[in-house]
Every structure is written in structure tokens, then in C-alpha cells.
PDB file of N, CA and C in Angstrom:
ATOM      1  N   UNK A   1     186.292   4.636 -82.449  1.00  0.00           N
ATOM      2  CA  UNK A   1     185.307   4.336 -83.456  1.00  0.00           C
ATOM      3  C   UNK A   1     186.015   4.370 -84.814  1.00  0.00           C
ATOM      4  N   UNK A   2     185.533   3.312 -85.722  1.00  0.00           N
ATOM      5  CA  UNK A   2     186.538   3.165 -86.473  1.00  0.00           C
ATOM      6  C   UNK A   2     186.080   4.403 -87.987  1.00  0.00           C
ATOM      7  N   UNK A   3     186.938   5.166 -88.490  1.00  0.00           N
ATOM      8  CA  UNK A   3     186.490   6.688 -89.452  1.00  0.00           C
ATOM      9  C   UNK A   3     185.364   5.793 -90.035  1.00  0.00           C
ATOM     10  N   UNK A   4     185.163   5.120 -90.743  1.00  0.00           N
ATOM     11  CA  UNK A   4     183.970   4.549 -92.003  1.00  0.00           C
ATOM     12  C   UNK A   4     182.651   4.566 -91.031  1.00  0.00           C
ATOM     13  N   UNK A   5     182.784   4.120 -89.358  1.00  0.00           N
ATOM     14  CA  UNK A   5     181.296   4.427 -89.297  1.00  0.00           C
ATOM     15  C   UNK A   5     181.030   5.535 -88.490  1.00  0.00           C
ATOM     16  N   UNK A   6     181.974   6.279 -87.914  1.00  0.00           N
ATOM     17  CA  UNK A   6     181.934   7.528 -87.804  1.00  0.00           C
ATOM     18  C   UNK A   6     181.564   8.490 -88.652  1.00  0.00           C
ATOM     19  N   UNK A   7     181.824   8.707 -90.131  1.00  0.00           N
ATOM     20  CA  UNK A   7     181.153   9.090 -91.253  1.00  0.00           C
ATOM     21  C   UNK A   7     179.316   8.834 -91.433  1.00  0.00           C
ATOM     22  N   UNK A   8     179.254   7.180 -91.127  1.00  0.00           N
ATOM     23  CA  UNK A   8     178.360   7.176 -91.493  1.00  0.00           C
ATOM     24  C   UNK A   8     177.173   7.921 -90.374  1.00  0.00           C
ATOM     25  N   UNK A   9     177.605   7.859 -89.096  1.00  0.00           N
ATOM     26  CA  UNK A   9     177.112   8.219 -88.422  1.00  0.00           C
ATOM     27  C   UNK A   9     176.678   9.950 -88.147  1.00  0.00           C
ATOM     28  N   UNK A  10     177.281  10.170 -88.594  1.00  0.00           N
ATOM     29  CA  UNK A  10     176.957  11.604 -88.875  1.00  0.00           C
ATOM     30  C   UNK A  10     176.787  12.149 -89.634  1.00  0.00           C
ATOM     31  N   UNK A  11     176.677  11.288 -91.035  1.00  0.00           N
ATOM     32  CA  UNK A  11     175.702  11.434 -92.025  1.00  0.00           C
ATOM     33  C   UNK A  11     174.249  11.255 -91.503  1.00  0.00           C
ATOM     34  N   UNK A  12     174.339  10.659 -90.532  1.00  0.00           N
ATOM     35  CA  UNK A  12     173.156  10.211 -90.127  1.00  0.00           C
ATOM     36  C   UNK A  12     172.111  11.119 -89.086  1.00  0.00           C
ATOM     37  N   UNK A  13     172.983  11.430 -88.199  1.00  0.00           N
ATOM     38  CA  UNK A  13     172.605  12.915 -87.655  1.00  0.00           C
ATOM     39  C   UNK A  13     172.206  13.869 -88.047  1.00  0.00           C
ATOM     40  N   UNK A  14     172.515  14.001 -89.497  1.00  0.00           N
ATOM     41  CA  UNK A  14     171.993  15.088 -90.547  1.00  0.00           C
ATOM     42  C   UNK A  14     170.725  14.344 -91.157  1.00  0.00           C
ATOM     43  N   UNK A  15     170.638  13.214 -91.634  1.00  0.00           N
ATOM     44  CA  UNK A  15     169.484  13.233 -91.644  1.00  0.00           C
ATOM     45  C   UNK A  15     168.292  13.090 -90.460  1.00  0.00           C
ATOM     46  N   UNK A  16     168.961  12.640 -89.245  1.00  0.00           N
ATOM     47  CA  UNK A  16     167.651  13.328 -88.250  1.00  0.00           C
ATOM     48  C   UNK A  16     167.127  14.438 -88.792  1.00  0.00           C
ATOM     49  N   UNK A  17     167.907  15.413 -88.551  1.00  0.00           N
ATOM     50  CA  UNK A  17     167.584  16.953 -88.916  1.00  0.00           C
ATOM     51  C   UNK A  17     166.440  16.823 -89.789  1.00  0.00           C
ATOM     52  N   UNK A  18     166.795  16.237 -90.886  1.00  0.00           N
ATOM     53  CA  UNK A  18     165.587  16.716 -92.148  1.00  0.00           C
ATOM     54  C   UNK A  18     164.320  15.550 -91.351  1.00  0.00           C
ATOM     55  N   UNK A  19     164.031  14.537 -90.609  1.00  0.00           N
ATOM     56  CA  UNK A  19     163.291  14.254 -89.969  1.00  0.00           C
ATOM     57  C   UNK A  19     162.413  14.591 -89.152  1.00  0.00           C
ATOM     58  N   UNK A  20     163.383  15.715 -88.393  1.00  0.00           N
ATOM     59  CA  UNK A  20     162.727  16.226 -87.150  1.00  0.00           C
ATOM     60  C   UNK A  20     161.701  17.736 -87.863  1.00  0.00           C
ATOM     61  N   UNK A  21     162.546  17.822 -89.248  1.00  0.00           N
ATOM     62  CA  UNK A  21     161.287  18.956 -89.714  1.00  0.00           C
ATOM     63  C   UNK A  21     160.377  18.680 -90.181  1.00  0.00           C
ATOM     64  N   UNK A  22     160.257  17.103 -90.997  1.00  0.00           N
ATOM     65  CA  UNK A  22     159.019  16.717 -91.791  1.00  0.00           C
ATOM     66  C   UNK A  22     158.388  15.957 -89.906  1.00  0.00           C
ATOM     67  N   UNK A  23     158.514  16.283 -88.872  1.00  0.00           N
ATOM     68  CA  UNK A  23     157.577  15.760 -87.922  1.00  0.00           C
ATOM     69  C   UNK A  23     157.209  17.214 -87.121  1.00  0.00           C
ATOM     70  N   UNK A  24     157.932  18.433 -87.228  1.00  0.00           N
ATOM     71  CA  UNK A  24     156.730  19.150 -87.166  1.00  0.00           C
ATOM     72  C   UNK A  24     156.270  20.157 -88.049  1.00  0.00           C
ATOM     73  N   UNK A  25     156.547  19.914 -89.385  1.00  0.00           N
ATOM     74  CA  UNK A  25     155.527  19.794 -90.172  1.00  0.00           C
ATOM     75  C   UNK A  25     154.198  19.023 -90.131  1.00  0.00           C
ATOM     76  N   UNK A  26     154.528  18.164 -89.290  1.00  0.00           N
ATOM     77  CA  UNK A  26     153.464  17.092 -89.348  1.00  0.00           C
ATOM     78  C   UNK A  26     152.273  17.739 -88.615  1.00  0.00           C
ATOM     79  N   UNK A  27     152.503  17.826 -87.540  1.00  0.00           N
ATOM     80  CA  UNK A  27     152.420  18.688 -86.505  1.00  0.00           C
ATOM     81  C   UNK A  27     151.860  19.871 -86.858  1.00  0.00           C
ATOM     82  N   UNK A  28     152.257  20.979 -87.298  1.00  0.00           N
ATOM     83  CA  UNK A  28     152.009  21.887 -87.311  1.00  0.00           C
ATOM     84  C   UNK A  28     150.630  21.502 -88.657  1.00  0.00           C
ATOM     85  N   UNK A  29     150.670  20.686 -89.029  1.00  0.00           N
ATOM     86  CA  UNK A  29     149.430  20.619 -90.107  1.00  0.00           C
ATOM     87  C   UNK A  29     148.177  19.850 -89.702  1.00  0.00           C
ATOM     88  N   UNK A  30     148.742  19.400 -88.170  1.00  0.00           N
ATOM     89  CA  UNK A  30     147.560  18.519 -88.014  1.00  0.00           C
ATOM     90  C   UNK A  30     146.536  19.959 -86.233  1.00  0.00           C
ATOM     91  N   UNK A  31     147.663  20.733 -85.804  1.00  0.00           N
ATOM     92  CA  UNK A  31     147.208  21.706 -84.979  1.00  0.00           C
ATOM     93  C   UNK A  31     146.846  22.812 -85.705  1.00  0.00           C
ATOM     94  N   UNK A  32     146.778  23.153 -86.869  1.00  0.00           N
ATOM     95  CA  UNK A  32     145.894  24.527 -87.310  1.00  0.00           C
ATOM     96  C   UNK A  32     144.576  24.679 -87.301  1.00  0.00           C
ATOM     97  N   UNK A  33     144.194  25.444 -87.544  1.00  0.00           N
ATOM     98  CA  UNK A  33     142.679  26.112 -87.511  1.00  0.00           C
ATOM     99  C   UNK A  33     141.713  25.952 -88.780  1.00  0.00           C
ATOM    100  N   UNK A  34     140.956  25.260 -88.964  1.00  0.00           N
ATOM    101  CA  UNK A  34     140.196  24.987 -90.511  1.00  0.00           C
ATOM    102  C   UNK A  34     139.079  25.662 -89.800  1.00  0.00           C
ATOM    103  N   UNK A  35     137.929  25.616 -90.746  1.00  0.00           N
ATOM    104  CA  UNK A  35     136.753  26.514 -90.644  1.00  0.00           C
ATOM    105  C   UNK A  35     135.857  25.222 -90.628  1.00  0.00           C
ATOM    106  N   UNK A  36     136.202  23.911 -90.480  1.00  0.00           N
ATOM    107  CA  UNK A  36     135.266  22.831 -89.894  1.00  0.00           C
ATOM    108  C   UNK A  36     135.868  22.548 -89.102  1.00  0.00           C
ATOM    109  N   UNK A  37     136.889  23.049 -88.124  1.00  0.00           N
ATOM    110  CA  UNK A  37     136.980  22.808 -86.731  1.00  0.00           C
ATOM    111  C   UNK A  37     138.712  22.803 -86.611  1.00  0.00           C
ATOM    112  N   UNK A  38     139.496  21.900 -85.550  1.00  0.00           N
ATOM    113  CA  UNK A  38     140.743  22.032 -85.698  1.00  0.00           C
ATOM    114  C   UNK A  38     140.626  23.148 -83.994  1.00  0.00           C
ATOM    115  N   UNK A  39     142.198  23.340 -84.011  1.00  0.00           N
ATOM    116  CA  UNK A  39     142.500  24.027 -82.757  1.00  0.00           C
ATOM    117  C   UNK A  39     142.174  25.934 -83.020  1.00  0.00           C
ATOM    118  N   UNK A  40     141.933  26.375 -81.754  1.00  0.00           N
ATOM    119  CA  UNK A  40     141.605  27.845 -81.945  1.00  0.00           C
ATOM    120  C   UNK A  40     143.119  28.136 -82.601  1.00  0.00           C
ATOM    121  N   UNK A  41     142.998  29.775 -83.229  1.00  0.00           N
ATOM    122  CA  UNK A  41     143.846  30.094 -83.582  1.00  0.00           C
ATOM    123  C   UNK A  41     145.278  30.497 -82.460  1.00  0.00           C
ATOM    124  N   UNK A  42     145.188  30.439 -81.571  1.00  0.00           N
ATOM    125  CA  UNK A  42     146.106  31.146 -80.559  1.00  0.00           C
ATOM    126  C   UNK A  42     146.824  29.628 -79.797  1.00  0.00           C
ATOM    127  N   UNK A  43     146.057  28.730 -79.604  1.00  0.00           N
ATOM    128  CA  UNK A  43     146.413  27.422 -79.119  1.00  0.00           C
ATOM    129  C   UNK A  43     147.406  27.146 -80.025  1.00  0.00           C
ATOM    130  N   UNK A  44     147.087  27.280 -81.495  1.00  0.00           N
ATOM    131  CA  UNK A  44     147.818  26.638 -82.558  1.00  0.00           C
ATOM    132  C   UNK A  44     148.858  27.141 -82.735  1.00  0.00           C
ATOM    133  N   UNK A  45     148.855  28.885 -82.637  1.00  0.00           N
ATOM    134  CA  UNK A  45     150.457  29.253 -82.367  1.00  0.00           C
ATOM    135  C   UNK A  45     151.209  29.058 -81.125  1.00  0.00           C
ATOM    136  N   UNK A  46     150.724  28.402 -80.222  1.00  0.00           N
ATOM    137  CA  UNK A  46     151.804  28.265 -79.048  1.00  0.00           C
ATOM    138  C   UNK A  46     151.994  26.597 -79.188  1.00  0.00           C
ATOM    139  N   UNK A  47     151.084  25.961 -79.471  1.00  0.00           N
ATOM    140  CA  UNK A  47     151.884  24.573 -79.984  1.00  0.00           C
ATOM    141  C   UNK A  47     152.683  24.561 -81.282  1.00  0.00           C
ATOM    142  N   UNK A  48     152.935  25.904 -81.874  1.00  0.00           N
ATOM    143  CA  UNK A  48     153.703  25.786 -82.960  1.00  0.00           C
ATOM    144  C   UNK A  48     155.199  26.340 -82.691  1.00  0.00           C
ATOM    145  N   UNK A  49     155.083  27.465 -81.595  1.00  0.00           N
ATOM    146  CA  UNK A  49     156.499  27.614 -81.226  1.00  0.00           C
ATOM    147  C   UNK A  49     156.952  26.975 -79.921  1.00  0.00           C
ATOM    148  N   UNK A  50     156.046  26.223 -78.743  1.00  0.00           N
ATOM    149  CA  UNK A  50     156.554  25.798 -78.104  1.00  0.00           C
ATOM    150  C   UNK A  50     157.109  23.992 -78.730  1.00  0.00           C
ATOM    151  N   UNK A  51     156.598  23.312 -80.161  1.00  0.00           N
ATOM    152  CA  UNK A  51     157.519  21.876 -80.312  1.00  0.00           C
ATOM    153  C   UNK A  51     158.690  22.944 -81.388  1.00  0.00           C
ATOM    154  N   UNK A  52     158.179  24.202 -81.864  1.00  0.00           N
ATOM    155  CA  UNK A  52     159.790  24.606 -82.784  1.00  0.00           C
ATOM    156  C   UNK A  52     160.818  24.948 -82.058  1.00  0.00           C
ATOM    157  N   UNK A  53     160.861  25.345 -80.692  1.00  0.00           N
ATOM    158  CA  UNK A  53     161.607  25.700 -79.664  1.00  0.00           C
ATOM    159  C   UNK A  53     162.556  23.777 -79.561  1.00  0.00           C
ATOM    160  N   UNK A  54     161.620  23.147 -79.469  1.00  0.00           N
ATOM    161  CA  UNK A  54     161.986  21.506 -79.029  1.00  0.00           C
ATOM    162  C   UNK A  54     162.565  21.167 -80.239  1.00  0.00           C
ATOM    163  N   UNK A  55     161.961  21.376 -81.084  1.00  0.00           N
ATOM    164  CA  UNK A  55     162.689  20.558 -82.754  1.00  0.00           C
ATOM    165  C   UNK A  55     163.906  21.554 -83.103  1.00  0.00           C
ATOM    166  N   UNK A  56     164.218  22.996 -82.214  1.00  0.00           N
ATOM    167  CA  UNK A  56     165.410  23.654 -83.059  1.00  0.00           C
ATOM    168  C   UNK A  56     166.401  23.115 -82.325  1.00  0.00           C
ATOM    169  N   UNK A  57     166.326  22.521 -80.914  1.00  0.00           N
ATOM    170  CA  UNK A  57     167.402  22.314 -79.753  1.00  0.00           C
ATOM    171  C   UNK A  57     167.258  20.807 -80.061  1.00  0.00           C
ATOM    172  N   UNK A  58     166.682  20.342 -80.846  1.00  0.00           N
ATOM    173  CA  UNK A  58     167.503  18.863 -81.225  1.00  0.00           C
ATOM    174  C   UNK A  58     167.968  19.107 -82.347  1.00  0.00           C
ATOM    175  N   UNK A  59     167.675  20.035 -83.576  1.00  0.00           N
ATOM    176  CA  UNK A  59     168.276  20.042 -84.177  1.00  0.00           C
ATOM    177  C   UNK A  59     170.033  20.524 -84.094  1.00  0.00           C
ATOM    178  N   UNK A  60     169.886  21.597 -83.187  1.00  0.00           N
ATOM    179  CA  UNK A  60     171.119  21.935 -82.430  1.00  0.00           C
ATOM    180  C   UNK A  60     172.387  20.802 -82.483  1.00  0.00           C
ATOM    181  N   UNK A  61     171.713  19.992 -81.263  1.00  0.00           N
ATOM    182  CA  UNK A  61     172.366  18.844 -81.307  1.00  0.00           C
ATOM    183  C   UNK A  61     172.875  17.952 -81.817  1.00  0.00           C
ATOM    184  N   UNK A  62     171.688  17.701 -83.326  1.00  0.00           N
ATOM    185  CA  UNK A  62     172.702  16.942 -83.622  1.00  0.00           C
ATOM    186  C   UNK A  62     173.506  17.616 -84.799  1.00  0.00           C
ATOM    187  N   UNK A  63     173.585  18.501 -85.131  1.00  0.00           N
ATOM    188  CA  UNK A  63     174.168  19.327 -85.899  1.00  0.00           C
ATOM    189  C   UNK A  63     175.685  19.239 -85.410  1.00  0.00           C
ATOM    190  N   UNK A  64     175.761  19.593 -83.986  1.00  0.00           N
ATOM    191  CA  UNK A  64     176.988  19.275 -83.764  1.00  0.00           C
ATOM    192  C   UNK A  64     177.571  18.163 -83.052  1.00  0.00           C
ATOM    193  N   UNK A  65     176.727  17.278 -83.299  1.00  0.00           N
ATOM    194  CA  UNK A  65     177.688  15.408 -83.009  1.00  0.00           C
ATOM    195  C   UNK A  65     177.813  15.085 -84.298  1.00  0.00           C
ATOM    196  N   UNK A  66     177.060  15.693 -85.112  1.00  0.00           N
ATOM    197  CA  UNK A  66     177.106  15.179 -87.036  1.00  0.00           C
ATOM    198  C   UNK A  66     179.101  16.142 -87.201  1.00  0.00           C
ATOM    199  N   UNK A  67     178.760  17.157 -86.490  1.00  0.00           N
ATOM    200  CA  UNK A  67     179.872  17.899 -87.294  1.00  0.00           C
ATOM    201  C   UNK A  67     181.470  17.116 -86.627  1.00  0.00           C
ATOM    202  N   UNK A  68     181.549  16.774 -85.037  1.00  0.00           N
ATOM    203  CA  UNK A  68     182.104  15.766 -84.141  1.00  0.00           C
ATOM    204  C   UNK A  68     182.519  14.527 -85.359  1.00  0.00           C
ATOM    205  N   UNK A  69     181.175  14.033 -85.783  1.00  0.00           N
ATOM    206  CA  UNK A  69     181.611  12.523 -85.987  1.00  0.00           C
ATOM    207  C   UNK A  69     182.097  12.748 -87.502  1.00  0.00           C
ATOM    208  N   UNK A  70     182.143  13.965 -88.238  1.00  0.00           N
ATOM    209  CA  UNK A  70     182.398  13.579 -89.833  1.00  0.00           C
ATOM    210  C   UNK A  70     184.042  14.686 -89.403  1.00  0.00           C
ATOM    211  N   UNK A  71     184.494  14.807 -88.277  1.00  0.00           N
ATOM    212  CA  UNK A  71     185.673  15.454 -88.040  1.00  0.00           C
ATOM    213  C   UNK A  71     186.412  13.935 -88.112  1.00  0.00           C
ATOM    214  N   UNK A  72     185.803  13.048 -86.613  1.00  0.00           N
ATOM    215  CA  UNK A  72     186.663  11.852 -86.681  1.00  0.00           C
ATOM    216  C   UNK A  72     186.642  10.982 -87.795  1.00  0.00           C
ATOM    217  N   UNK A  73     185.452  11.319 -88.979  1.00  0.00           N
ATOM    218  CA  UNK A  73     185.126  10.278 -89.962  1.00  0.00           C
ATOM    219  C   UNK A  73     186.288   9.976 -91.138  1.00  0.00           C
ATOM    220  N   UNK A  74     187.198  11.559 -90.908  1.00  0.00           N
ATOM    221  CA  UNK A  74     188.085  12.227 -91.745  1.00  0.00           C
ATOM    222  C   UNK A  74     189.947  11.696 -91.235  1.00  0.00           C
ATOM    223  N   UNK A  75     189.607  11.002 -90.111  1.00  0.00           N
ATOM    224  CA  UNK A  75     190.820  10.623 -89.431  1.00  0.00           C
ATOM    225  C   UNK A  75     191.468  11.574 -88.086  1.00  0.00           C
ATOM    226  N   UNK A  76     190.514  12.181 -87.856  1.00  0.00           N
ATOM    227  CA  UNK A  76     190.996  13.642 -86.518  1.00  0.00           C
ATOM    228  C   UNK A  76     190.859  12.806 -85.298  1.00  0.00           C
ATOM    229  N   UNK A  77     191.291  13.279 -84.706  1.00  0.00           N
ATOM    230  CA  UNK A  77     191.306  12.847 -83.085  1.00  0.00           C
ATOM    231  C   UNK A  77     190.312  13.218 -82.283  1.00  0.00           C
ATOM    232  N   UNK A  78     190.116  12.811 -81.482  1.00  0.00           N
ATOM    233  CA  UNK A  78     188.973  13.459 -80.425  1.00  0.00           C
ATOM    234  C   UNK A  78     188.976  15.155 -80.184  1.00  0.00           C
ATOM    235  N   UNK A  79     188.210  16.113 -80.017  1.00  0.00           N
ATOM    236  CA  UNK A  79     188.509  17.542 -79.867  1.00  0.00           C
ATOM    237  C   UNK A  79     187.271  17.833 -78.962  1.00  0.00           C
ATOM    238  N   UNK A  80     187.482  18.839 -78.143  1.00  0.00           N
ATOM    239  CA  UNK A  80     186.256  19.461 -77.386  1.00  0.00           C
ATOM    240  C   UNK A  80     185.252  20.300 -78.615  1.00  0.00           C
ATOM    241  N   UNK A  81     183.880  19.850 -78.071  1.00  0.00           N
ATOM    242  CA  UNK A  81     183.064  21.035 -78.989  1.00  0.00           C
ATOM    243  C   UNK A  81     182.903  22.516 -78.348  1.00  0.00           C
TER     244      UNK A  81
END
């Protein structure tokens, strides 16, 4: 892969990241509890840590193909993560 879009590409991975939090933000604002209705309070905390469990292990991920691709973006060689 040639460094220029290897860079870009894992610039890009990083911004998943800030994606994957404004979607459960999204999420988490559309499962809370209002006093004209909305999810019980206890539903709302287990759909809040069972997609943060899902949104931290993609964030995981791409955290480190972002960190992978701005190694090769720099001119490095392939390396195990």
C-alpha cells in the first residue's frame, strides 16, 4: 500500500472512532427514560452498557489498524500487532 494512502487511511480509522461515539450517543438519547414515556429505567441501562461494550471493541479495533496504517504511512514495514 502505497505510505500517502496508508496515512490517509488511518486517519480515517480515527475518525470512525469519533463516529462510533456520536452513534451511541445517539442511542443512548433516544433509550432513556422521560416522564412522558421512553424505556424503563433498568432496560435503558443495559442497552446502554450492552452497545458501550460493542462501540468500545470497535473502537479497540480500529485504534489499532489506525495505529498499523499511520506506522506504514511513515515508510515502516509490515510489523505484528
Amino acid at each position: 500500500m502505497p505510505p500517502k494512502i496508508a496515512r490517509l487511511a488511518g486517519l480515517g480509522a480515527f475518525g470512525a472512532c469519533a463516529g462510533f461515539v456520536v452513534i451511541y450517543a445517539y442511542v443512548a438519547y433516544l433509550s432513556r427514560h422521560t416522564s412522558t414515556g421512553g424505556m424503563m429505567p433498568v432496560l435503558s441501562a443495559v442497552t446502554w452498557i450492552s452497545v458501550g461494550l460493542v462501540v468500545l471493541a470497535l473502537i479497540a479495533v480500529h485504534v489499532a489498524i489506525a495505529k498499523q496504517l499511520l506506522y506504514l504511512g511513515k515508510g515502516g514495514g509490515a510489523r505484528g500487532l
